[in-house]
N, C-alpha and C. Protein backbone atom coordinates (compact mmCIF):
# COMPACT_ATOMS: atom_id res chain seq x y z
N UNK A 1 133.27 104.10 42.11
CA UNK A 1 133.29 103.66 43.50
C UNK A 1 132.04 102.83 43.80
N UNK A 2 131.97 101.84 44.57
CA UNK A 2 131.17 100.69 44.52
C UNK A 2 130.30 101.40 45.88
N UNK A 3 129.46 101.30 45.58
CA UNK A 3 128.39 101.71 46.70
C UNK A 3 127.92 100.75 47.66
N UNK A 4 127.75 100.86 48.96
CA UNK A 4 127.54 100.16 50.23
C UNK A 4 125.87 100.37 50.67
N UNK A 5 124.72 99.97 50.11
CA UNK A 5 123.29 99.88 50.90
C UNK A 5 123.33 99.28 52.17
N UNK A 6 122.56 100.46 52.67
CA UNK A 6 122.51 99.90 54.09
C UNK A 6 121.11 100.42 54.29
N UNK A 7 120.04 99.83 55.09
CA UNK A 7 118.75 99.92 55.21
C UNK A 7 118.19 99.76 56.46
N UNK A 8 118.48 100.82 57.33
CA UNK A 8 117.78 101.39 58.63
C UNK A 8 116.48 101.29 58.92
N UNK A 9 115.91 100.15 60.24
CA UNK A 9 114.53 100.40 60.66
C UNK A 9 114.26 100.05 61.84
N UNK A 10 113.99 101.49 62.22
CA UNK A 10 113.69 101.91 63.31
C UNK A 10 112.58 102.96 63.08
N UNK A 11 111.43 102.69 64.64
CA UNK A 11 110.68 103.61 64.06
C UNK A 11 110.90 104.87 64.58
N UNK A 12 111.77 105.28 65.80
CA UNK A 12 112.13 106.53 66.09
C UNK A 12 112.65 106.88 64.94
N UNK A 13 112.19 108.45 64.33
CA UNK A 13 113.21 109.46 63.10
C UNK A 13 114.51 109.75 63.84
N UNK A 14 114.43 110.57 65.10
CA UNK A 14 115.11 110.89 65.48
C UNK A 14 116.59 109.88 65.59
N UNK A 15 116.24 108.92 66.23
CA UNK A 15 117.52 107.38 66.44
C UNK A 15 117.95 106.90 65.04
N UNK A 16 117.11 106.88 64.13
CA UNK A 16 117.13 106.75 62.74
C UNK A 16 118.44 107.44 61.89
N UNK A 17 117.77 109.02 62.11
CA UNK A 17 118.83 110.19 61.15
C UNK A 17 120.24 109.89 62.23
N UNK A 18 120.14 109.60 63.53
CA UNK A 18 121.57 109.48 63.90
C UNK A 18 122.56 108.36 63.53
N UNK A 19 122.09 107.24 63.54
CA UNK A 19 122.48 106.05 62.55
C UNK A 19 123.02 106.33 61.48
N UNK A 20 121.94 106.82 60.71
CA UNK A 20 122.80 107.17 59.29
C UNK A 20 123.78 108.07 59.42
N UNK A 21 123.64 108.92 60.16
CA UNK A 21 124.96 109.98 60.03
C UNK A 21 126.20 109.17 60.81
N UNK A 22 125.93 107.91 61.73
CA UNK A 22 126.84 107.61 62.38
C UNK A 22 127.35 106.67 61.56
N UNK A 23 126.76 106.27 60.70
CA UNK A 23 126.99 104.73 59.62
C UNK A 23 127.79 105.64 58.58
N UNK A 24 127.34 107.19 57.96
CA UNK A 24 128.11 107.25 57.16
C UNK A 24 129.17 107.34 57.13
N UNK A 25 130.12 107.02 58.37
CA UNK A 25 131.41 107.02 58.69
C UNK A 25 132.32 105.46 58.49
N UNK A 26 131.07 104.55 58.34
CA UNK A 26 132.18 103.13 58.16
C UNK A 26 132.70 103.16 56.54
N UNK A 27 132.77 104.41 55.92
CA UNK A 27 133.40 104.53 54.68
C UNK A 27 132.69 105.39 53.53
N UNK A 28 133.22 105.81 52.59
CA UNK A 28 133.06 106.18 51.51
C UNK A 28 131.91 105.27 50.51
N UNK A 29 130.87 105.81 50.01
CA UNK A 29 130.16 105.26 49.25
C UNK A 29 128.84 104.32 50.31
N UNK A 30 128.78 104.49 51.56
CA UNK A 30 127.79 104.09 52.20
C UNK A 30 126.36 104.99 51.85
N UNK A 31 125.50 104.58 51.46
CA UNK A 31 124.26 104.97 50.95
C UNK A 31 123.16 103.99 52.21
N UNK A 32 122.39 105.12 52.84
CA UNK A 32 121.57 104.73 53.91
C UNK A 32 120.18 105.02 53.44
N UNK A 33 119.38 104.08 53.71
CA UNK A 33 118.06 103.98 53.18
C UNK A 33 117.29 104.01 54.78
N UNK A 34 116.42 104.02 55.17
CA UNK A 34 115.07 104.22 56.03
C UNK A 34 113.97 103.84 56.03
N UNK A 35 113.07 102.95 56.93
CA UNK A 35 112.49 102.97 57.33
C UNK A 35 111.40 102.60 58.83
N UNK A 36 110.30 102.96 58.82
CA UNK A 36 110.14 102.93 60.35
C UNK A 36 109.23 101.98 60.82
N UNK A 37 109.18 100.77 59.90
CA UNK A 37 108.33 99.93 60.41
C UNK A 37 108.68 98.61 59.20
N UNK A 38 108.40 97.22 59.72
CA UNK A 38 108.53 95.96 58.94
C UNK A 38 108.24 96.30 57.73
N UNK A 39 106.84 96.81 57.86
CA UNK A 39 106.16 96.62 56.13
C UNK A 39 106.99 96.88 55.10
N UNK A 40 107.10 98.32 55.57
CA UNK A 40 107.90 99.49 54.62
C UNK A 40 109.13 99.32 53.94
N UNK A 41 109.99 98.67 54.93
CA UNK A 41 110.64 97.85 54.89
C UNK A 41 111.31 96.30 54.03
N UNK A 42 110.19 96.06 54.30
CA UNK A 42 109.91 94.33 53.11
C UNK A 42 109.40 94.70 51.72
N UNK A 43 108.69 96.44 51.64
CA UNK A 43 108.86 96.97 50.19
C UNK A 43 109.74 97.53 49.69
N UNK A 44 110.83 97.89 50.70
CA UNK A 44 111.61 97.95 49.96
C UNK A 44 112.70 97.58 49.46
N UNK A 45 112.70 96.15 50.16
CA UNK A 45 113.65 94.81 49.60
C UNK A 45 113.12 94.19 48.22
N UNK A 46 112.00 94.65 48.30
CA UNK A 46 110.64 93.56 47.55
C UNK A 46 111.38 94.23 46.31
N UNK A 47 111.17 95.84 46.29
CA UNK A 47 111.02 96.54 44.87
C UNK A 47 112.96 96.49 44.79
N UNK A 48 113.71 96.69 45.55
CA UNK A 48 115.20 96.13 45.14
C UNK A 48 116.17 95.31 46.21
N UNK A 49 115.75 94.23 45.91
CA UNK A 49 117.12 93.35 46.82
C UNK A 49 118.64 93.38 47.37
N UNK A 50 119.02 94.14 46.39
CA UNK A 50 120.47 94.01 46.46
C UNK A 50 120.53 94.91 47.66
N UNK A 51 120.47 94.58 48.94
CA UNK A 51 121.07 94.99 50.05
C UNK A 51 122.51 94.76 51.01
N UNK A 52 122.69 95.44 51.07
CA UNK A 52 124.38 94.88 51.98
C UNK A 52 123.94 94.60 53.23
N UNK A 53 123.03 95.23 54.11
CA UNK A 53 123.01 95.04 55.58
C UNK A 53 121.69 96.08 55.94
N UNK A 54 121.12 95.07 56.69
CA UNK A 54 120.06 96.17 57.46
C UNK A 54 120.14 96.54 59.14
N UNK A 55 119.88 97.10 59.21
CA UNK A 55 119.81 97.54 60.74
C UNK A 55 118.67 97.66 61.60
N UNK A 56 118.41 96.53 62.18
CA UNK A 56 116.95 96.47 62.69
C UNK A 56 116.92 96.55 64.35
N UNK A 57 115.90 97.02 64.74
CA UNK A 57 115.46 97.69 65.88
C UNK A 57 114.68 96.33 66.40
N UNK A 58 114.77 96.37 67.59
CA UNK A 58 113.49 95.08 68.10
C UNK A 58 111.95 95.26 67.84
N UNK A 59 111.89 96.56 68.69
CA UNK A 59 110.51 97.11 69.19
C UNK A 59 110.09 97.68 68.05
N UNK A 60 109.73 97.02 67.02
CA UNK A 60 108.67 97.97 65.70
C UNK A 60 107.41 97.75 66.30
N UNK A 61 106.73 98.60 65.85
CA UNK A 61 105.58 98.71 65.22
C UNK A 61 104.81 97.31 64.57
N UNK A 62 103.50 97.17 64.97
CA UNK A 62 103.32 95.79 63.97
C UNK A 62 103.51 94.55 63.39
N UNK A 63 105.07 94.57 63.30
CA UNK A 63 105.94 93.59 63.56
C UNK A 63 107.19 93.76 64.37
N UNK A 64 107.30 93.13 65.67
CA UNK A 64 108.58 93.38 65.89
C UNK A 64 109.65 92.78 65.33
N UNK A 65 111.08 93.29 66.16
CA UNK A 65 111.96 92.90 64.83
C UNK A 65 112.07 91.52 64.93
N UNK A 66 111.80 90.53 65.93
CA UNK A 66 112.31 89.24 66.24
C UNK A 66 111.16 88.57 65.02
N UNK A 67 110.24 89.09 64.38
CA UNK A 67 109.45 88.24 63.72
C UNK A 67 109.95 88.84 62.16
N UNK A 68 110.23 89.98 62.33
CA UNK A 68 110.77 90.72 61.06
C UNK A 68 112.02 89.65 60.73
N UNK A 69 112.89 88.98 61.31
CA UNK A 69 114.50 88.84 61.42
C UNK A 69 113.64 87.37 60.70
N UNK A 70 113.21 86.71 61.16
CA UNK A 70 112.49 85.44 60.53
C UNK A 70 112.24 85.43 59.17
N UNK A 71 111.40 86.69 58.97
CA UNK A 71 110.66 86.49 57.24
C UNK A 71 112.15 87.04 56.94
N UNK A 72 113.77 87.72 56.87
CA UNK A 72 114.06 88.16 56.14
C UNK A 72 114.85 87.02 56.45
N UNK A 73 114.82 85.84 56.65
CA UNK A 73 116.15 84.75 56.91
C UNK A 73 115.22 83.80 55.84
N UNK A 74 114.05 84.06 55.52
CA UNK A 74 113.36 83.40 54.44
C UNK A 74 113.57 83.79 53.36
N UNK A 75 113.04 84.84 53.33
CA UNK A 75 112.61 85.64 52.27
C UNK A 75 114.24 86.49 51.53
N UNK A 76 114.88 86.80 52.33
CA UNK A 76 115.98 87.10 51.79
C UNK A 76 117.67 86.61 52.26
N UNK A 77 117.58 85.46 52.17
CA UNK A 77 118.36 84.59 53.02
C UNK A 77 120.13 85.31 52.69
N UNK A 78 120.61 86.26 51.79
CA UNK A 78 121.52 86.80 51.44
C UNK A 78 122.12 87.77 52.31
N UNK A 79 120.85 88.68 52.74
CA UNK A 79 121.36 90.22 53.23
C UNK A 79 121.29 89.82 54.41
N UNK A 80 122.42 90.08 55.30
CA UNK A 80 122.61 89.96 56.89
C UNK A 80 122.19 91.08 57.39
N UNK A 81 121.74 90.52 58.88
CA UNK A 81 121.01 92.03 59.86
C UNK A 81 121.53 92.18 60.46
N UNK A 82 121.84 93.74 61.17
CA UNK A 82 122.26 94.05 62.63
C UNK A 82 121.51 94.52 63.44
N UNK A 83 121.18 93.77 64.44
CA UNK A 83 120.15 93.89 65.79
C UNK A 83 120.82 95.27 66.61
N UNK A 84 120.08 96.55 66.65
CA UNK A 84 120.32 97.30 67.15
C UNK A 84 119.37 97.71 68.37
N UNK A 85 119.22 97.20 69.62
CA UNK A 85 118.60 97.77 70.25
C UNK A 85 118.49 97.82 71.90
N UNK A 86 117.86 98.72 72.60
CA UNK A 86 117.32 98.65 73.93
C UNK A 86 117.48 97.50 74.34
N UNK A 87 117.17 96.71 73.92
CA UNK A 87 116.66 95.25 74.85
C UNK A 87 117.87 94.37 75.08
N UNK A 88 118.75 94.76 75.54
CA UNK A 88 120.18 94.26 75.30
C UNK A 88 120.57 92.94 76.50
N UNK A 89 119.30 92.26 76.61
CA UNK A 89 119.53 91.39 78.09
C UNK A 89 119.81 90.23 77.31
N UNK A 90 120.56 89.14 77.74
CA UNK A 90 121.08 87.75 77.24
C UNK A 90 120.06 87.44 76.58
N UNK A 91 118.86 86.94 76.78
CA UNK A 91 117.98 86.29 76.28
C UNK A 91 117.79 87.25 75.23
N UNK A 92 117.61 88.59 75.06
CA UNK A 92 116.71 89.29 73.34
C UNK A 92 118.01 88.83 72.75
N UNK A 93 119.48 89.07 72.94
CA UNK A 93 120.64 88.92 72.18
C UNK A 93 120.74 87.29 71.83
N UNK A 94 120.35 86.13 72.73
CA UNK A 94 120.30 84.90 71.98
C UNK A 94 119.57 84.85 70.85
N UNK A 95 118.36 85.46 71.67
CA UNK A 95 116.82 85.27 70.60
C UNK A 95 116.81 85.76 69.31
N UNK A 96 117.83 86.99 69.01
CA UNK A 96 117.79 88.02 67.76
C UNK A 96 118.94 86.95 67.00
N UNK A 97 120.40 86.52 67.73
CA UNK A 97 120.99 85.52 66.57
C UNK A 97 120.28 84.29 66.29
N UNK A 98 119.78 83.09 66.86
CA UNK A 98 118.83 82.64 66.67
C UNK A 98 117.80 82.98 66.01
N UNK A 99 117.28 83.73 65.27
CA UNK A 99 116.22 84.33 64.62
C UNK A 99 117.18 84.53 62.97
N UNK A 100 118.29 84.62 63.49
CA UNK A 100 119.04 85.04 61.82
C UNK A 100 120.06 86.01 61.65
N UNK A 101 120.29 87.02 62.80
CA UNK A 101 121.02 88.45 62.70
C UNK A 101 122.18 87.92 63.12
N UNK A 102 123.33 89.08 62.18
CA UNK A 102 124.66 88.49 62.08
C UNK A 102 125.30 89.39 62.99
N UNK A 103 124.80 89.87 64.51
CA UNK A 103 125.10 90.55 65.15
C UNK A 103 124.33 91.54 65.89
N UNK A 104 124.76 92.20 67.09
CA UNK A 104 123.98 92.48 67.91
C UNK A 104 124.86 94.06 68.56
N UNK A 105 124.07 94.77 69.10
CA UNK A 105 124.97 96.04 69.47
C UNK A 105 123.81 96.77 70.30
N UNK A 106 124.08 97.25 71.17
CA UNK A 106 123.09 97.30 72.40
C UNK A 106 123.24 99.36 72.08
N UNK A 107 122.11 99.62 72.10
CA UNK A 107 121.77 101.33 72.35
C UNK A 107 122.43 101.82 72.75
N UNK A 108 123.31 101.64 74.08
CA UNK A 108 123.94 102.09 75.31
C UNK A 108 125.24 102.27 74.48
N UNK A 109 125.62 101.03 73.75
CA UNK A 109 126.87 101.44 72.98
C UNK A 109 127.38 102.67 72.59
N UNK A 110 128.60 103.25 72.85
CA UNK A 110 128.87 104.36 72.16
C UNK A 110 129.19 103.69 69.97
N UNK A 111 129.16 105.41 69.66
CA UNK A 111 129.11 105.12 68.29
C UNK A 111 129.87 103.87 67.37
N UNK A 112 131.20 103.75 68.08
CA UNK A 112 132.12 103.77 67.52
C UNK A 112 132.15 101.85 67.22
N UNK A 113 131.44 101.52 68.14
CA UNK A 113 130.64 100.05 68.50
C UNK A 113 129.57 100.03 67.55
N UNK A 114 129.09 100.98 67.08
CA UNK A 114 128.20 100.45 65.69
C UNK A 114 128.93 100.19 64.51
N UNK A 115 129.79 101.28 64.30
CA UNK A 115 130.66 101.61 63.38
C UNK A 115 131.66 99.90 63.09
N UNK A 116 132.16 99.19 63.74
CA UNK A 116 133.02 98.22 64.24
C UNK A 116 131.99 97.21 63.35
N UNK A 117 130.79 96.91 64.08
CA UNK A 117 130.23 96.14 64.20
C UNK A 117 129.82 96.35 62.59
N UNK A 118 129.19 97.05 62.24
CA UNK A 118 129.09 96.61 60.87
C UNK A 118 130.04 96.28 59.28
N UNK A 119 131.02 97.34 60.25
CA UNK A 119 132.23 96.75 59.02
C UNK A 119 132.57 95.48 59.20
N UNK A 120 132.44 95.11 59.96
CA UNK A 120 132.50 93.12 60.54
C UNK A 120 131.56 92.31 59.77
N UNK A 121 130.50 92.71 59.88
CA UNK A 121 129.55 92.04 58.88
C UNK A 121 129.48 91.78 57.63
N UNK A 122 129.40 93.86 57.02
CA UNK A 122 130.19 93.75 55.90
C UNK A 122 131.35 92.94 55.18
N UNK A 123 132.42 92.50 56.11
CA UNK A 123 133.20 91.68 55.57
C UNK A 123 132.60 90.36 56.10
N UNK A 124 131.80 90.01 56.60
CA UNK A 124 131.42 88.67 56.25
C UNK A 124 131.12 87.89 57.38
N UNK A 125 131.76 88.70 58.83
CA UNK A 125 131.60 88.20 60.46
C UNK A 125 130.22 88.18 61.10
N UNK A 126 130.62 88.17 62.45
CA UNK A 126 129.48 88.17 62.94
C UNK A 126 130.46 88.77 64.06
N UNK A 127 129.34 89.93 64.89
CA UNK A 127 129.89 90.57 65.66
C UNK A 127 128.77 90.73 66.54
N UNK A 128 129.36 89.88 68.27
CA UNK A 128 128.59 89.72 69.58
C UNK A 128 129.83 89.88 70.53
N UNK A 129 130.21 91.24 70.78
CA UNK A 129 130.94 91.95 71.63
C UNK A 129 130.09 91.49 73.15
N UNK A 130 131.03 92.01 74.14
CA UNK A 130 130.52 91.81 75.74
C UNK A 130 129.49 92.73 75.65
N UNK A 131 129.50 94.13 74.77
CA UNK A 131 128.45 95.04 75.10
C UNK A 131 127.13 94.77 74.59
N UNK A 132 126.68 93.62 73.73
CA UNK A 132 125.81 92.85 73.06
C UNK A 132 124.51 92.42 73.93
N UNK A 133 125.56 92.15 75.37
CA UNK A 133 124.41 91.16 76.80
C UNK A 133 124.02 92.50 77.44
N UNK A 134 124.64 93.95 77.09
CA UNK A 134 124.37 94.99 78.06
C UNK A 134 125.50 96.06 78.59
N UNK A 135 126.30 95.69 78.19
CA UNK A 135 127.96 96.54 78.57
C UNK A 135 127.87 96.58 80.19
N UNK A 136 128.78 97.63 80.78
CA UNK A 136 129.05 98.03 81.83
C UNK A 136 127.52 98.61 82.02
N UNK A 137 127.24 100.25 81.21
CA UNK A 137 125.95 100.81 81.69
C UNK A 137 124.87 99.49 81.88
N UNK A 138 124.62 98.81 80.99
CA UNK A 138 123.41 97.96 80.91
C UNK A 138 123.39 96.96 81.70
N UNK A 139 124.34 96.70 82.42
CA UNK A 139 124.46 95.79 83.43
C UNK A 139 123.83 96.68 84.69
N UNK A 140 124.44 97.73 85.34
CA UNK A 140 124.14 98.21 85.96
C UNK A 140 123.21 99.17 86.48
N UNK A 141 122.20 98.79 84.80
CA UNK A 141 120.88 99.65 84.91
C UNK A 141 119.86 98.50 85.47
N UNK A 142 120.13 96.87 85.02
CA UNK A 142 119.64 95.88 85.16
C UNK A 142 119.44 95.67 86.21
N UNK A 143 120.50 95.78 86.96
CA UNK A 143 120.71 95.56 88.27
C UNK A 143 119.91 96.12 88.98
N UNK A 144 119.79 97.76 88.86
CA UNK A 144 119.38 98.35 89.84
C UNK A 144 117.55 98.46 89.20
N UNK A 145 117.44 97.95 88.03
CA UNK A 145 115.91 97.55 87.64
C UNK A 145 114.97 96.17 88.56
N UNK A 146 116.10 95.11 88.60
CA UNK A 146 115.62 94.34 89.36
C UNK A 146 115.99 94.58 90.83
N UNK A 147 116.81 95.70 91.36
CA UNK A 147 116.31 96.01 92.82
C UNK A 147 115.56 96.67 93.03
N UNK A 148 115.10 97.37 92.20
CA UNK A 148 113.34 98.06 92.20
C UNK A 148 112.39 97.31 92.38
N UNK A 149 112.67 96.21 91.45
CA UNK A 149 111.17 95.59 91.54
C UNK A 149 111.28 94.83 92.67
N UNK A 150 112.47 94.48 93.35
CA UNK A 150 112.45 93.19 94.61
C UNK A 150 112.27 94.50 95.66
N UNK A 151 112.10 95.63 95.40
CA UNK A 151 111.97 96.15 96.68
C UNK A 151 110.58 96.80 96.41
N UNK A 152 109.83 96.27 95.65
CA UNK A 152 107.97 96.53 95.39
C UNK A 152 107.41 95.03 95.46
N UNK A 153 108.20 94.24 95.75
CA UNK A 153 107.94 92.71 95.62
C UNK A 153 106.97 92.68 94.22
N UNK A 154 108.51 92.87 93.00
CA UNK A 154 107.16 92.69 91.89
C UNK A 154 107.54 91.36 91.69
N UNK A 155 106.61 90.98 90.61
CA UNK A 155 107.03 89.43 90.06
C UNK A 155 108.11 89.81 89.16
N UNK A 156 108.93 88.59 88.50
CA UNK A 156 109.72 88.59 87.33
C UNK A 156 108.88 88.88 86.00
N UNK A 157 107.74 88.70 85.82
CA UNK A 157 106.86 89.13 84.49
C UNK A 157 106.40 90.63 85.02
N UNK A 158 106.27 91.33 85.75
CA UNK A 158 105.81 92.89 86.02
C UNK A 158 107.39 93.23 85.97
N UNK A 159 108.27 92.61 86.55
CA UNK A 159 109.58 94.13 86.56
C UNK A 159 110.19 93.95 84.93
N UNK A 160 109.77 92.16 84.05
CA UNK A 160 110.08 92.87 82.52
C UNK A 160 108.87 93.92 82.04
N UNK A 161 107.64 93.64 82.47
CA UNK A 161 107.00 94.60 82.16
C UNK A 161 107.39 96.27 81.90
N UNK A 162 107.65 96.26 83.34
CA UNK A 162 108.00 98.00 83.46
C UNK A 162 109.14 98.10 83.23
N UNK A 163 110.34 97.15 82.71
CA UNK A 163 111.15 97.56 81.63
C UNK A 163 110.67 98.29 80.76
N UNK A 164 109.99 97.35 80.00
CA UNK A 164 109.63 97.72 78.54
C UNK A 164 108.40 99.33 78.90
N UNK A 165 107.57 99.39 79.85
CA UNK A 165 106.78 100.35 80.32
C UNK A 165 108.30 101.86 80.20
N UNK A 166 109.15 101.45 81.01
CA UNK A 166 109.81 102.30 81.12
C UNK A 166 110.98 102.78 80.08
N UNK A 167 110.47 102.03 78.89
CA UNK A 167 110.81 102.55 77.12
C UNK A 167 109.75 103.53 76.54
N UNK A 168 108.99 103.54 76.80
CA UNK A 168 107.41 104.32 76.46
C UNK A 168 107.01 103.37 75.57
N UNK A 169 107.06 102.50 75.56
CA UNK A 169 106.28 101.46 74.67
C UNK A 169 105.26 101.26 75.47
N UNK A 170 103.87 100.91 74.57
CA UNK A 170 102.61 100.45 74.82
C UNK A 170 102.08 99.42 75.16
N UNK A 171 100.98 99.08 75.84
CA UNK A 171 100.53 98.09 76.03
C UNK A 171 100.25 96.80 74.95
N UNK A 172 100.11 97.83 73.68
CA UNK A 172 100.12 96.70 72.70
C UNK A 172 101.50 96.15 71.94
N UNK A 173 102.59 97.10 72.29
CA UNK A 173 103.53 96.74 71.78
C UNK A 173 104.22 96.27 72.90
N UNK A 174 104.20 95.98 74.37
CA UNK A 174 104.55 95.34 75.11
C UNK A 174 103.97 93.72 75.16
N UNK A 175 102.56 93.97 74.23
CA UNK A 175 101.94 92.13 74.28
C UNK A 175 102.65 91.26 73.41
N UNK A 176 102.78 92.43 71.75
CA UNK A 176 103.58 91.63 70.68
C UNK A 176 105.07 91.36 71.28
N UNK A 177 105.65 92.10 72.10
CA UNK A 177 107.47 91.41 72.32
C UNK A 177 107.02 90.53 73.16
N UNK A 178 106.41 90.27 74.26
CA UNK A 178 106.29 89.48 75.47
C UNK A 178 105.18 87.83 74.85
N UNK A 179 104.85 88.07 73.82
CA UNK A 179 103.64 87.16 73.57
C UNK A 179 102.86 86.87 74.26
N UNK A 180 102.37 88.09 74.60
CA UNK A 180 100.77 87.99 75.32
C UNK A 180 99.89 88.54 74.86
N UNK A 181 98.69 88.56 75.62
CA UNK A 181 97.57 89.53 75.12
C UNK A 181 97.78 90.33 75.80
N UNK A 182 97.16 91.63 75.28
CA UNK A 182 97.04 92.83 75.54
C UNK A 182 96.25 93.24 77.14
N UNK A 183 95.23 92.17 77.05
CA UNK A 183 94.81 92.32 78.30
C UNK A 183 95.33 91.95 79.71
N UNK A 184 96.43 90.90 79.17
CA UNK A 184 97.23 90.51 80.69
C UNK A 184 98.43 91.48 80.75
N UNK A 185 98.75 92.02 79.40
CA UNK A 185 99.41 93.13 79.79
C UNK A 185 98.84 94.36 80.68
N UNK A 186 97.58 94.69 80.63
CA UNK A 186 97.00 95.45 81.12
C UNK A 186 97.52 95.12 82.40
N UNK A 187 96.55 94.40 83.01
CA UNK A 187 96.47 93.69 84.44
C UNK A 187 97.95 93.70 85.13
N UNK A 188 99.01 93.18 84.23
CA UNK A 188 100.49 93.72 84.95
C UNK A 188 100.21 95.16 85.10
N UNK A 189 100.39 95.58 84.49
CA UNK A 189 100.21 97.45 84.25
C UNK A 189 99.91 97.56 85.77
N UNK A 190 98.23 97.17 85.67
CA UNK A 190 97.68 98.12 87.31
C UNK A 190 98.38 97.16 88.49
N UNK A 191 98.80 96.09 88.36
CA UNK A 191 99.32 95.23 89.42
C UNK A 191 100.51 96.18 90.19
N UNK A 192 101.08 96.61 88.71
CA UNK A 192 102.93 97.22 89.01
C UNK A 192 102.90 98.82 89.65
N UNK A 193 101.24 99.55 89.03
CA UNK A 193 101.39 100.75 89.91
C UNK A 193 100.56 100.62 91.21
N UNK A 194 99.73 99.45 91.28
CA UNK A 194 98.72 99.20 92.69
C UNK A 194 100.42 99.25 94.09
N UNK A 195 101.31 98.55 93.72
CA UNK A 195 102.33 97.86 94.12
C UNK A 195 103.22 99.01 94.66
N UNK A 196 103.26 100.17 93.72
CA UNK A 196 104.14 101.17 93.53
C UNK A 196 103.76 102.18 94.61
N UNK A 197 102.15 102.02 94.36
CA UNK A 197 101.45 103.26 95.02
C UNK A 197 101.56 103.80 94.81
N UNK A 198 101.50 104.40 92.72
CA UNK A 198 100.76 105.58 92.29
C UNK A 198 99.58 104.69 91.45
N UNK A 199 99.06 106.44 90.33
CA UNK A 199 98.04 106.28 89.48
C UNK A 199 98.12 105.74 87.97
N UNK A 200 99.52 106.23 88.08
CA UNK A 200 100.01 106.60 86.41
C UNK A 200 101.61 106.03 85.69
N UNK A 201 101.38 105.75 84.88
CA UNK A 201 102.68 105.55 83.93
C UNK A 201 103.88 106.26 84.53
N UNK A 202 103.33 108.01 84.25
CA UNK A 202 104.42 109.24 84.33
C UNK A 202 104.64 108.67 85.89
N UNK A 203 104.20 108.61 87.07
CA UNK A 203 104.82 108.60 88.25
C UNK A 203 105.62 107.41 88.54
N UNK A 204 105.12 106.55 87.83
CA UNK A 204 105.82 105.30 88.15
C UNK A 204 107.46 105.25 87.64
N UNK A 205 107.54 106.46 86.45
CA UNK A 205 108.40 106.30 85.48
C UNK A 205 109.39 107.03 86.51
N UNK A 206 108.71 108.56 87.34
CA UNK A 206 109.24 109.12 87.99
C UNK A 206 110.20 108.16 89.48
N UNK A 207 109.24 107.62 89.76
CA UNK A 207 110.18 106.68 91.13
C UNK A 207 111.19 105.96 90.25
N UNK A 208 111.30 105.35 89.21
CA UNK A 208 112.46 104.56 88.59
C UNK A 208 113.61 105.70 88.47
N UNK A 209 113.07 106.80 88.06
CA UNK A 209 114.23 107.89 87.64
C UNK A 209 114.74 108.54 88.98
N UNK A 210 113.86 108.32 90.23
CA UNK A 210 114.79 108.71 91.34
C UNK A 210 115.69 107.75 92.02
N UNK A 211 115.40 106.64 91.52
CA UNK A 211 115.84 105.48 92.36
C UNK A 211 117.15 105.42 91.32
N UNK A 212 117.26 106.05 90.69
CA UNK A 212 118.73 105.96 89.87
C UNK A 212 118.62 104.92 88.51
N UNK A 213 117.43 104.62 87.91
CA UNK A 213 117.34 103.54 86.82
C UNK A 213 117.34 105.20 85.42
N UNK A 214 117.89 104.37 84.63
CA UNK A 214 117.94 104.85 83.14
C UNK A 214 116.64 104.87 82.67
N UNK A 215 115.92 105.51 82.26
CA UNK A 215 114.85 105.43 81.30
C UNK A 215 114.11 106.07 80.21
């Protein structure tokens, strides 16, 4: 029986081991590999190539995936990616096929939408479903993300901010997706809770979660 590599990276374990257990369902002989960051990753294409499909996350570590998706459209111009992630707004989903990935599938997705999506690839497609820009949930988390911020009068660069704030991602891993420095990330930071009228991350996170936003 011909074996299917597939090579998971994400740096949550947890989102990780569910993948694979959810991937080992697009068939018999699927063999899932791991890891939780670019590097790790590019060693282990480095030390064996023959990959069928990887599954990449936006928000790594160090490298995110939109710069990861680049070196592997170089460097391994064969193995197609599937963009798996959070950031499911038109623009990350242009930006990730544009970058090289033979498809896109938004978090929010139920399983069965990963499952689809990569046997598509596998045979050779490219798969950018409606749920790709955000589905039903992701539309309507959007929505009510940017009536948060129009009702704190934030700017359009603070309410993507406290998107990504309201992933638990960091200030430094909010500079590498946004291409900024770290320090104007800061400065959004205190702008968005001066605005909010709290102190902290956790409270700010708290008014999004009463106001009915996902986070």
């Amino acid at each position: 029986m011909m074996q299917t590599r597939i090579l998971i990276i994400e740096d949550h374990v947890l989102v990780r081991e569910a993948m694979a257990l959810t991937l080992a369902q697009v068939g018999e002989g699927v063999h899932c590999e791991q890891a939780s960051n670019a590097t790790d990753a590019l060693a282990l294409l480095e030390a064996d190539p023959n990959c069928d499909l990887l599954v990449v996350d936006l928000m790594l570590p160090e490298i995110n995936g939109f710069s990861l998706l680049g070196v592997i459209a170089k460097r391994f111009p064969d193995v197609p990616a599937l963009v798996v992630s959070a950031l499911d707004d038109r623009e990350s989903v242009q930006r990730a096929l544009k970058a090289g990935a033979s498809g896109f599938v938004s978090k929010a997705s139920p399983s069965n939408t990963l499952i689809e999506a990569v046997r598509t690839i596998l045979a050779g497609g490219v798969f950018t479903p409606d749920s790709a820009i955000g589905g039903n949930d992701g539309n309507r988390n959007r929505r009510a993300s940017q009536a948060f911020a129009e009702r704190f009068q934030l700017t359009a660069a603070q309410g993507r901010v406290l998107e990504l704030v309201a992933q638990g991602k960091s200030n430094r891993d909010i500079a590498e997706f946004l291409g900024l420095s770290e320090g104007t990330v800061k400065v959004h930071v205190s702008a968005i809770l001066r605005s909010l009228g709290v102190t902290s991350r956790a409270q700010a996170l708290l008014m999004m979660t009463r106001a009915g936003l996902r986070v």
